[in-house]
Protein backbone atom coordinates (compact mmCIF):
# COMPACT_ATOMS: atom_id res chain seq x y z
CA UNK A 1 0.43 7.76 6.29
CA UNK A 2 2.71 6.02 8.30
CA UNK A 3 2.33 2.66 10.03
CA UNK A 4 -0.90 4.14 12.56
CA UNK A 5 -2.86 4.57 9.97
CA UNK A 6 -1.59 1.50 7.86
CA UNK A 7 -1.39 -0.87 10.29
CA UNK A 8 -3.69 -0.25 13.07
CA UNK A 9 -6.20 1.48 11.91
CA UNK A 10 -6.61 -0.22 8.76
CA UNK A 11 -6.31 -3.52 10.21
CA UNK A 12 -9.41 -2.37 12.56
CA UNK A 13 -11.40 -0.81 9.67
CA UNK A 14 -11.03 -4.38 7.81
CA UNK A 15 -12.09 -6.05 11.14
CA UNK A 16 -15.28 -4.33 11.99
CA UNK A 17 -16.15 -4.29 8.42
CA UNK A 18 -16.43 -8.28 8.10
CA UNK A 19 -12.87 -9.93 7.87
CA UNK A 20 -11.88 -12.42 10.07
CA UNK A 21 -9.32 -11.87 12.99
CA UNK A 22 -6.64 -13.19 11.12
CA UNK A 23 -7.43 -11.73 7.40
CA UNK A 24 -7.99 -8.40 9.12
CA UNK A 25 -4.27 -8.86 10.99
CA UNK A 26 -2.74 -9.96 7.62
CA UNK A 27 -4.22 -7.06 5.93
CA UNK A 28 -3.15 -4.38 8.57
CA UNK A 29 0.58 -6.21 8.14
CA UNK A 30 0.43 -6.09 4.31
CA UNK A 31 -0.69 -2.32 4.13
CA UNK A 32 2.39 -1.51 6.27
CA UNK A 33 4.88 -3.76 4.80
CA UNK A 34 4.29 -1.69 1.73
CA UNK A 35 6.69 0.98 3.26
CA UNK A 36 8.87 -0.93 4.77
CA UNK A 37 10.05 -3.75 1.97
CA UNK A 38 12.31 -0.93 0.37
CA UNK A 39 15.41 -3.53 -0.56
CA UNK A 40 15.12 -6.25 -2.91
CA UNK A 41 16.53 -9.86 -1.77
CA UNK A 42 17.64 -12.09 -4.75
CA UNK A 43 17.27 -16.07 -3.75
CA UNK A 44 19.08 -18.91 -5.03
CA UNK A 45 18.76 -22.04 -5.37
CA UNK A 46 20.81 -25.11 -4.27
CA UNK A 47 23.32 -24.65 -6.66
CA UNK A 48 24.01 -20.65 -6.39
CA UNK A 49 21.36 -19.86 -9.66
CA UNK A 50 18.85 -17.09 -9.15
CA UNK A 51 15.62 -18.06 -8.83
CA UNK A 52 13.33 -15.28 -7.61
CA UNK A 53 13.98 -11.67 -7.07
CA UNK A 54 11.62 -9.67 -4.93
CA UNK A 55 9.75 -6.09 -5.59
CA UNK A 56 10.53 -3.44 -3.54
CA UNK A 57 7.36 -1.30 -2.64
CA UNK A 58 9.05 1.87 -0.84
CA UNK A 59 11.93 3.55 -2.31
CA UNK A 60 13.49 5.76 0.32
CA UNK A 61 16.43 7.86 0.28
CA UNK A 62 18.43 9.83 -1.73
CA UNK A 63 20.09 6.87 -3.77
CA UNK A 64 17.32 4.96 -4.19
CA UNK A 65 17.04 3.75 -7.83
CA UNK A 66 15.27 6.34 -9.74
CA UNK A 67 13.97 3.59 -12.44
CA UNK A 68 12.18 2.37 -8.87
CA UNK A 69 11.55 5.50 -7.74
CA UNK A 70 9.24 6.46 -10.79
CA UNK A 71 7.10 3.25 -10.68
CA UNK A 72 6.85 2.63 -7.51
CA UNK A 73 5.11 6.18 -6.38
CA UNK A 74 2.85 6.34 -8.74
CA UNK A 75 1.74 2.81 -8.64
CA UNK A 76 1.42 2.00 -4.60
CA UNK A 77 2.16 5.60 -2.82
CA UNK A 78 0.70 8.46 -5.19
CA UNK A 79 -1.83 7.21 -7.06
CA UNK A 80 -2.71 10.09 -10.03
CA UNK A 81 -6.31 11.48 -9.40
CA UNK A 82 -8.97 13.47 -11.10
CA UNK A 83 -7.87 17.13 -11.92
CA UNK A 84 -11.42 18.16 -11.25
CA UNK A 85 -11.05 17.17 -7.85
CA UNK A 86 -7.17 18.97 -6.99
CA UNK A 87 -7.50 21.63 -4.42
CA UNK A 88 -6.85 24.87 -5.48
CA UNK A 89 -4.06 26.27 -5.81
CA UNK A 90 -2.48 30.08 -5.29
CA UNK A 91 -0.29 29.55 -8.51
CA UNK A 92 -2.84 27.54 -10.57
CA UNK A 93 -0.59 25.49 -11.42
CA UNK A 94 -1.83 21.35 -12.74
CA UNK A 95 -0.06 18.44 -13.17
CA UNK A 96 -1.20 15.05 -14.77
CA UNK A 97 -0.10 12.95 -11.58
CA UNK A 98 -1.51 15.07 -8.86
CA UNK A 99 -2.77 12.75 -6.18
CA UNK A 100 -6.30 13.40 -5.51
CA UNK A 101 -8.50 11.65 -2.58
CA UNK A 102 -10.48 8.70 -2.94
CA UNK A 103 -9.62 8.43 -6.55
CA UNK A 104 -11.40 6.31 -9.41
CA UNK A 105 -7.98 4.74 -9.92
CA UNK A 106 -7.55 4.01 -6.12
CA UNK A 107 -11.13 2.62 -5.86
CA UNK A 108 -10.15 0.64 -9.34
CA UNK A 109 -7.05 -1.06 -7.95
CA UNK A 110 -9.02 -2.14 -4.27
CA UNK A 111 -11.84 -3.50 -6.52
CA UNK A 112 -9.43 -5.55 -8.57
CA UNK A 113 -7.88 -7.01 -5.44
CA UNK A 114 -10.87 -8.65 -4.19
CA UNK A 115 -10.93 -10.38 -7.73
CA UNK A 116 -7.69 -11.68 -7.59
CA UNK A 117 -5.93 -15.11 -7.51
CA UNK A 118 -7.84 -16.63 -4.12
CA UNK A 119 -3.92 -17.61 -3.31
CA UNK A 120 -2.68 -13.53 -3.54
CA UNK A 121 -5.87 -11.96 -2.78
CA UNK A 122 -5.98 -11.01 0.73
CA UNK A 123 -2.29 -9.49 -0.13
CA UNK A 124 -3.63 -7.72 -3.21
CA UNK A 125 -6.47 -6.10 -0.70
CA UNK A 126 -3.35 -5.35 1.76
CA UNK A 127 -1.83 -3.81 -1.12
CA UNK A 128 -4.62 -1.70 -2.38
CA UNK A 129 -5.29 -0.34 0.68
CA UNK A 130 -2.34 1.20 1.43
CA UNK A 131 -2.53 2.73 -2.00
CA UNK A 132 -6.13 3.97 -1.39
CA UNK A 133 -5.52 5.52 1.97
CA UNK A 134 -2.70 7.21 0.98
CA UNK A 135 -4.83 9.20 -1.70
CA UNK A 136 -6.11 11.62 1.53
CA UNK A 137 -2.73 11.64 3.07
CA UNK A 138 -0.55 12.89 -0.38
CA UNK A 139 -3.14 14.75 -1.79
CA UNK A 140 -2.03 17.42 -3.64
CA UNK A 141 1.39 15.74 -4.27
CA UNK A 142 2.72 14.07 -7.12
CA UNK A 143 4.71 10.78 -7.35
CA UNK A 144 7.79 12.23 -9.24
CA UNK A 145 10.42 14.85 -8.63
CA UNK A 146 8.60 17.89 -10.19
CA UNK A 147 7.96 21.61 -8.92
CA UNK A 148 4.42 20.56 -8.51
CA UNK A 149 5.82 19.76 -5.36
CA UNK A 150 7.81 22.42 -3.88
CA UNK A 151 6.48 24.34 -1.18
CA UNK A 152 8.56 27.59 -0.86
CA UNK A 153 12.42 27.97 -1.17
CA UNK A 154 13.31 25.36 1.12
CA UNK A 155 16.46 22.94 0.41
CA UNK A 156 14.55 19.43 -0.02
CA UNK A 157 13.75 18.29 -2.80
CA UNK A 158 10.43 18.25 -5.14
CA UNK A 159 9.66 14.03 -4.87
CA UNK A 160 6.57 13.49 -3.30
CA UNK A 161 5.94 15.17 -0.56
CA UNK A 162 9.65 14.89 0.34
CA UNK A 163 9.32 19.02 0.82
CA UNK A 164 6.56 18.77 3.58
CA UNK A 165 8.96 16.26 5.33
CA UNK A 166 6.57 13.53 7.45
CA UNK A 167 3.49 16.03 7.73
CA UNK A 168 1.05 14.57 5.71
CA UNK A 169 1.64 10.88 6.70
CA UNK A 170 1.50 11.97 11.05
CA UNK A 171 -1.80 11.14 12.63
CA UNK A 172 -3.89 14.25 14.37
CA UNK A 173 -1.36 16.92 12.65
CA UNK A 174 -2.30 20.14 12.12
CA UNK A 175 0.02 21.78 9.42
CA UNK A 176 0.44 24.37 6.30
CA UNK A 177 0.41 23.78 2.60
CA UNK A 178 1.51 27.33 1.43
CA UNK A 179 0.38 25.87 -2.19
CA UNK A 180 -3.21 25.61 -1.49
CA UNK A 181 -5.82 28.47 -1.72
CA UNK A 182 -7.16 27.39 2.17
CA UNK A 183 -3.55 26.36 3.61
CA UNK A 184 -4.35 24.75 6.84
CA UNK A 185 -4.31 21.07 6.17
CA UNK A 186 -5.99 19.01 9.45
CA UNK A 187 -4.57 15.13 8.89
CA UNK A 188 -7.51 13.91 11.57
CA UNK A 189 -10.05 15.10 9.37
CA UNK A 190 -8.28 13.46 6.48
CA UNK A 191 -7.37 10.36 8.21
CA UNK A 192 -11.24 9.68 9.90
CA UNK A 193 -12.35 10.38 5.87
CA UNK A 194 -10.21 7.76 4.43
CA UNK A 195 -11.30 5.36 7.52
CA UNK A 196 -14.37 5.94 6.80
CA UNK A 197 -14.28 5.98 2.66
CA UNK A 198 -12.22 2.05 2.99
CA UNK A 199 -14.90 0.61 5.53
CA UNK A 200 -17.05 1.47 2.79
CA UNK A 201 -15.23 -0.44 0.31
CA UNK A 202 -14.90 -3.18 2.23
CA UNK A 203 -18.52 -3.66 2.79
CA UNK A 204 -19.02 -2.89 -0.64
CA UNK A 205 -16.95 -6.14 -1.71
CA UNK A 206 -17.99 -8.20 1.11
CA UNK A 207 -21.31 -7.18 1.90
CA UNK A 208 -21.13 -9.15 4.96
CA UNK A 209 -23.88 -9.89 7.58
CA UNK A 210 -21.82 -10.01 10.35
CA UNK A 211 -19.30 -6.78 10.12
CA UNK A 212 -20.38 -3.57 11.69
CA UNK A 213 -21.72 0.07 10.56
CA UNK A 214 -19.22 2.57 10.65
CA UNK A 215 -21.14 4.13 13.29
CA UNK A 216 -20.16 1.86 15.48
CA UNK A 217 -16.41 2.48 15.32
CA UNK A 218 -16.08 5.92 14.41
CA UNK A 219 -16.89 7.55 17.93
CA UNK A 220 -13.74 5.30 19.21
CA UNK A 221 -11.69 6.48 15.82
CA UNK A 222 -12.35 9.85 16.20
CA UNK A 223 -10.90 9.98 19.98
CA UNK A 224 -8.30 8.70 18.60
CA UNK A 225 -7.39 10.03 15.24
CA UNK A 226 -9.25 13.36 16.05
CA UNK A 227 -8.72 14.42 19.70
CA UNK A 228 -9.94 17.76 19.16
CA UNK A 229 -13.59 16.34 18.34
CA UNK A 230 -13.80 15.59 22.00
CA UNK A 231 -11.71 13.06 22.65
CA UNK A 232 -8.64 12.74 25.48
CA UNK A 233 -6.34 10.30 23.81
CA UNK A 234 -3.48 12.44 22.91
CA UNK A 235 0.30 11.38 22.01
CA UNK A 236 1.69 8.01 20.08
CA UNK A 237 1.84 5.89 23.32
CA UNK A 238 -1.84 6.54 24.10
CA UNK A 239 -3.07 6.20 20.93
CA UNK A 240 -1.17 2.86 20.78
CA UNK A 241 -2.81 1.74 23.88
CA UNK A 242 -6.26 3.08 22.40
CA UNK A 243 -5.81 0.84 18.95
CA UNK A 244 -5.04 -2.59 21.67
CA UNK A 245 -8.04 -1.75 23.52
CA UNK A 246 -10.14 -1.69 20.03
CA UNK A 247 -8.16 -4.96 18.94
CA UNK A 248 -6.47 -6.70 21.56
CA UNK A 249 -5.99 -9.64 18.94
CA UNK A 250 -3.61 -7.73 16.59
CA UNK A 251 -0.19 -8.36 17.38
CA UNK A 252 2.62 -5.84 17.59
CA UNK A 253 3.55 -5.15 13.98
CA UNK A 254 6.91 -6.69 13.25
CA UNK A 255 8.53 -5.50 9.95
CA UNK A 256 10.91 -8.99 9.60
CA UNK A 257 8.43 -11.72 10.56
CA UNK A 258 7.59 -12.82 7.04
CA UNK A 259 10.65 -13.03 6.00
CA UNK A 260 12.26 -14.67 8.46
CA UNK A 261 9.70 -17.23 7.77
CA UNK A 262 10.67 -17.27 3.99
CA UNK A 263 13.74 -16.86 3.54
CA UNK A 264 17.63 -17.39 5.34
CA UNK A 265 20.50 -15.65 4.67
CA UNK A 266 22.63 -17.24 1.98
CA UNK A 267 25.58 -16.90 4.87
CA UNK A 268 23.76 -18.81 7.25
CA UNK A 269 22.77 -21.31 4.78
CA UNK A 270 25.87 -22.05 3.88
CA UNK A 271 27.07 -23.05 7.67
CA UNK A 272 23.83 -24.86 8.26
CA UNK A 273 24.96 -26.73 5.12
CA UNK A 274 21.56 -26.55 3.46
CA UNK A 275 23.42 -25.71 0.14
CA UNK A 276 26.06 -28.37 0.14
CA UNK A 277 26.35 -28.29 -3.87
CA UNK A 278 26.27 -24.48 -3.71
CA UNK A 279 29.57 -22.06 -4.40
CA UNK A 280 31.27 -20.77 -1.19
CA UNK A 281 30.85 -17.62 -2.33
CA UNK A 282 28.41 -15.75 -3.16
CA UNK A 283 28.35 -15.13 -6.71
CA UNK A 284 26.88 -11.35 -6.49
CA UNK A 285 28.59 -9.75 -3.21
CA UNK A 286 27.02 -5.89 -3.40
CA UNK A 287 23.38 -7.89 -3.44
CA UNK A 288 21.57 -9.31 -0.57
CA UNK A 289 21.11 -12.60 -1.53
CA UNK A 290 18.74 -16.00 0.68
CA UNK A 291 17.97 -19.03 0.06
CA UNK A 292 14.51 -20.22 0.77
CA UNK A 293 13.57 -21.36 3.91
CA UNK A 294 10.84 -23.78 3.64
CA UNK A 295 10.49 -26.13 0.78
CA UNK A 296 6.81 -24.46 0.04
CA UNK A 297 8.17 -21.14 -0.33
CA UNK A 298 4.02 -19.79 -2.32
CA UNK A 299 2.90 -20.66 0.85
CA UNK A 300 4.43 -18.01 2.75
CA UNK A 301 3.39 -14.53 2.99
CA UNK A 302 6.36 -13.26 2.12
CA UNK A 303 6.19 -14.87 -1.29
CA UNK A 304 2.46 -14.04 -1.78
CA UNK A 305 3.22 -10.38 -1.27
CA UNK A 306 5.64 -10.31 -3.68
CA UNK A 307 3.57 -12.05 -6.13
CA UNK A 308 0.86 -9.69 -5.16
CA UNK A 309 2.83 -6.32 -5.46
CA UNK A 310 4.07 -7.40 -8.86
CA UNK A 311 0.40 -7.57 -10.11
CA UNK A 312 -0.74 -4.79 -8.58
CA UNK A 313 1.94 -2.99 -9.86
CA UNK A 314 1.51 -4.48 -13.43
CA UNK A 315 -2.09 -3.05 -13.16
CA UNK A 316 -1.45 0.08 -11.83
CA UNK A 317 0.93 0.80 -14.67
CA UNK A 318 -1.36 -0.07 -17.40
CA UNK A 319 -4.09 1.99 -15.84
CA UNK A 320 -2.24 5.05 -15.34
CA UNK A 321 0.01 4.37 -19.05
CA UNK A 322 -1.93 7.50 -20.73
CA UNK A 323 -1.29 9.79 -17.77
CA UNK A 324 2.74 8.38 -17.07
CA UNK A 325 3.29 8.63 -20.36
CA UNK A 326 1.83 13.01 -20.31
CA UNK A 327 4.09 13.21 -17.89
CA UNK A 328 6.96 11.51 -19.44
CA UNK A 329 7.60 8.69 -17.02
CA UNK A 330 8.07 4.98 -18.67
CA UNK A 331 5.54 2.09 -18.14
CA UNK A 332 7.85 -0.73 -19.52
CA UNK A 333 10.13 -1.94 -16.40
CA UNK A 334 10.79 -5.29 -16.95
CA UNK A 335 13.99 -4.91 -14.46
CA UNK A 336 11.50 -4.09 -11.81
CA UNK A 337 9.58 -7.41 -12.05
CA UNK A 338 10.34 -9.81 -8.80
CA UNK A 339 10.90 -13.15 -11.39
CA UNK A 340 14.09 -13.49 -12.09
CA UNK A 341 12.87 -14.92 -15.45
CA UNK A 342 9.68 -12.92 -16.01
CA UNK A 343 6.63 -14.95 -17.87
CA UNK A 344 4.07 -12.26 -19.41
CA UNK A 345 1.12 -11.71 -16.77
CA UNK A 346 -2.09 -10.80 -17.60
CA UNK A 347 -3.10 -7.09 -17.31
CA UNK A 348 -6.21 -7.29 -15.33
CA UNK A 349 -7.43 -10.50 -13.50
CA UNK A 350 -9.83 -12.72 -15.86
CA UNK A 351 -13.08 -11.87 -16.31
CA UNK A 352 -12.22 -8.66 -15.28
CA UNK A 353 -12.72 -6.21 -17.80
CA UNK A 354 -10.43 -2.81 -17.79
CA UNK A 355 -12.58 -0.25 -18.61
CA UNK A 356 -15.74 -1.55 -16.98
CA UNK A 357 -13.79 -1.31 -13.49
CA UNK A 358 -12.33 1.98 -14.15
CA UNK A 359 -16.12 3.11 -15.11
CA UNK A 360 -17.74 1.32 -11.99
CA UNK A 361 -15.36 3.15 -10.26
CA UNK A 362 -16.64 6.81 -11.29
CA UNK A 363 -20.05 5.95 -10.58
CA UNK A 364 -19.10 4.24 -6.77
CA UNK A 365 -20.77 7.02 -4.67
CA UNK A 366 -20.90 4.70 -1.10
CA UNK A 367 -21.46 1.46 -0.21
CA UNK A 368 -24.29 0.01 0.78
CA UNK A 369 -24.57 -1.24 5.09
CA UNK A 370 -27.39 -3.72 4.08
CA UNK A 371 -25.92 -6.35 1.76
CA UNK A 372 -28.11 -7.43 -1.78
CA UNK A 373 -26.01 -10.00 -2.81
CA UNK A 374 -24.43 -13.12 -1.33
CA UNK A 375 -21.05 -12.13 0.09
CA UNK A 376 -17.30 -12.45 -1.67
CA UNK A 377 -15.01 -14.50 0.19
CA UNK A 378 -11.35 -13.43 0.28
CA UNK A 379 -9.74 -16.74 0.80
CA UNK A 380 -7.31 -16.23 3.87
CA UNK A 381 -3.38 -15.31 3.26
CA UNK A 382 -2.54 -17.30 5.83
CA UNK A 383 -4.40 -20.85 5.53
């Protein structure tokens, strides 16, 4: 999905489902930034001396690190489903990774985000939902370069869904899978399904008593994500309009904003004199390098995505270890972590048991609109 879905419409899913204003912004921001924090920045300190390394969440391109490449799809872009649940295909063919819509995994790594650190866990949510939504977009697709994922004879190559170009991620395309038994793939009906599937998480976690049944936002979704269910908005700049009108208080989506807040470029540090101790040059030239902009840097939310991405990805590793390692892709990638001098982390949050997440995750069927239970409180990312 690309940043519609991720940003918009998620941000407006979280909304009517019980967030505040500004959770349900910060969550919209966080699913999108997933795709778009692709490079990793290196900050120093005072004195020229690494002191934080971030995680990239995206690797695009054809020289993209392949170490990155192989942890990051699996973990935040393809996450691998149930083979049960694969469509079928004219070949047969099966692999290990395939992703597969609304996924036990998927489900496992939103539920773990609303148990995480109060200080990382509306980014963890952010995070997860990305990951979950993108289980109905790259269906069908695995997160590695693998025939799996060829469609035809055509030149591109087998990563993801690198063959089907931008097709699955587009909002209200119609296109072919020439893989799949029943080819015609319809994104709106995919699209309104995983709306629908995360406002259901989301009330599942929160149970709040003052969000809003789906039913009262998916006649305005489908117009929008489904025009051929009735509705007349039709074309990016009308469906941008259509996502204002449903939440004038989200603000234009700006891919820099947190980290211009966090960090400065070690260049421009060095003329504002901020690192008067520091070397003139900068010690590793073919790496982007800052310095930190605020003297609170964890209170940014910059920082707390990183620190969320690296957990999530820590989790989603160990989770999917049995199936990565089927399909011959490594789990240990301690150059991938975003501390410059890693301290173990613990697999799952505490008091949060593995298997007994995984296994509530099989049995989730929907989520309840009346809440039993006194609601969970994702403290704010922003406060």
């Amino acid at each position: 999905m690309d940043i519609e879905f991720h940003y918009h419409v998620t941000a407006i899913v979280a909304r009517h489902a019980g967030f505040s204003e500004a959770d349900a912004a910060a969550i919209g921001h966080g699913a999108q930034f997933v795709d778009d924090n692709t490079t990793p920045r290196v900050v120093l300190d005072a004195g020229g001396r690494p002191v934080f390394r971030s995680l990239p969440t995206q690797a695009r391109g054809i020289l993209a690190p392949w170490t990155a490449t192989r942890a990051v799809f699996p973990a935040f872009h393809f996450v691998p489903g149930r083979p049960e649940d694969t469509a079928p295909r004219t070949d047969g063919a099966a692999h290990p990774l395939v992703t597969t819509p609304d996924s036990p995994g998927a489900r496992a790594l939103l539920a773990a985000a609303f148990h995480a650190d109060p200080d990382t866990r509306i980014m963890r949510i952010a995070i997860a939902s990305h990951t979950y939504a993108d289980t109905w977009a790259h269906q069908s697709f695995a997160g590695l370069r693998h025939p799996i994922n060829a469609l035809g004879r055509g030149l591109l190559p087998a990563l993801g869904h690198a063959a089907a170009l931008a097709r699955p991620d587009r909002v209200g395309l119609r296109w072919t899978d020439p893989r799949l038994v029943e080819p015609m793939v319809d994104n709106g009906e995919r699209f309104m399904a995983a709306a629908r599937a995360l406002h259901a998480r989301y009330r599942e976690h929160l149970r709040p008593r003052g969000g809003s049944r789906w039913e009262d936002l998916s006649g305005p979704l489908t117009e929008i994500l489904r025009p051929d269910k009735g509705g007349a908005v039709r074309g990016r700049s009308a469906r941008y309009a259509a996502y204002a009108r449903l939440a004038p208080w989200l603000p234009p989506y700006d891919p820099q904003a947190w980290e211009r807040e966090a960090l400065a470029p070690w260049e421009e540090a060095l003329h504002e004199g901020d690192l008067t101790n520091a070397p003139r040059v900068a010690p590793a030239p073919l790496v982007r390098l800052f310095a930190w902009r605020t003297a609170h840097p964890g209170r940014t939310a910059w920082h707390r995505f990183q620190e969320a991405a690296h957990d999530h990805l820590r989790l989603g590793l160990r989770m999917f270890a049995p199936l990565l390692a089927e399909a011959g892709v490594a789990t240990e990638l301690p150059d991938l972590t975003p501390h410059v001098a890693p301290t173990p982390v613990p697999i799952a949050e505490p008091g949060l048991d593995l298997a007994e997440l995984l296994a509530a995750a099989e049995d989730t069927e929907g989520a309840p609109d009346t809440p039993d239970a006194e609601p969970l409180s994702p403290a704010g990312a922003l406060s």
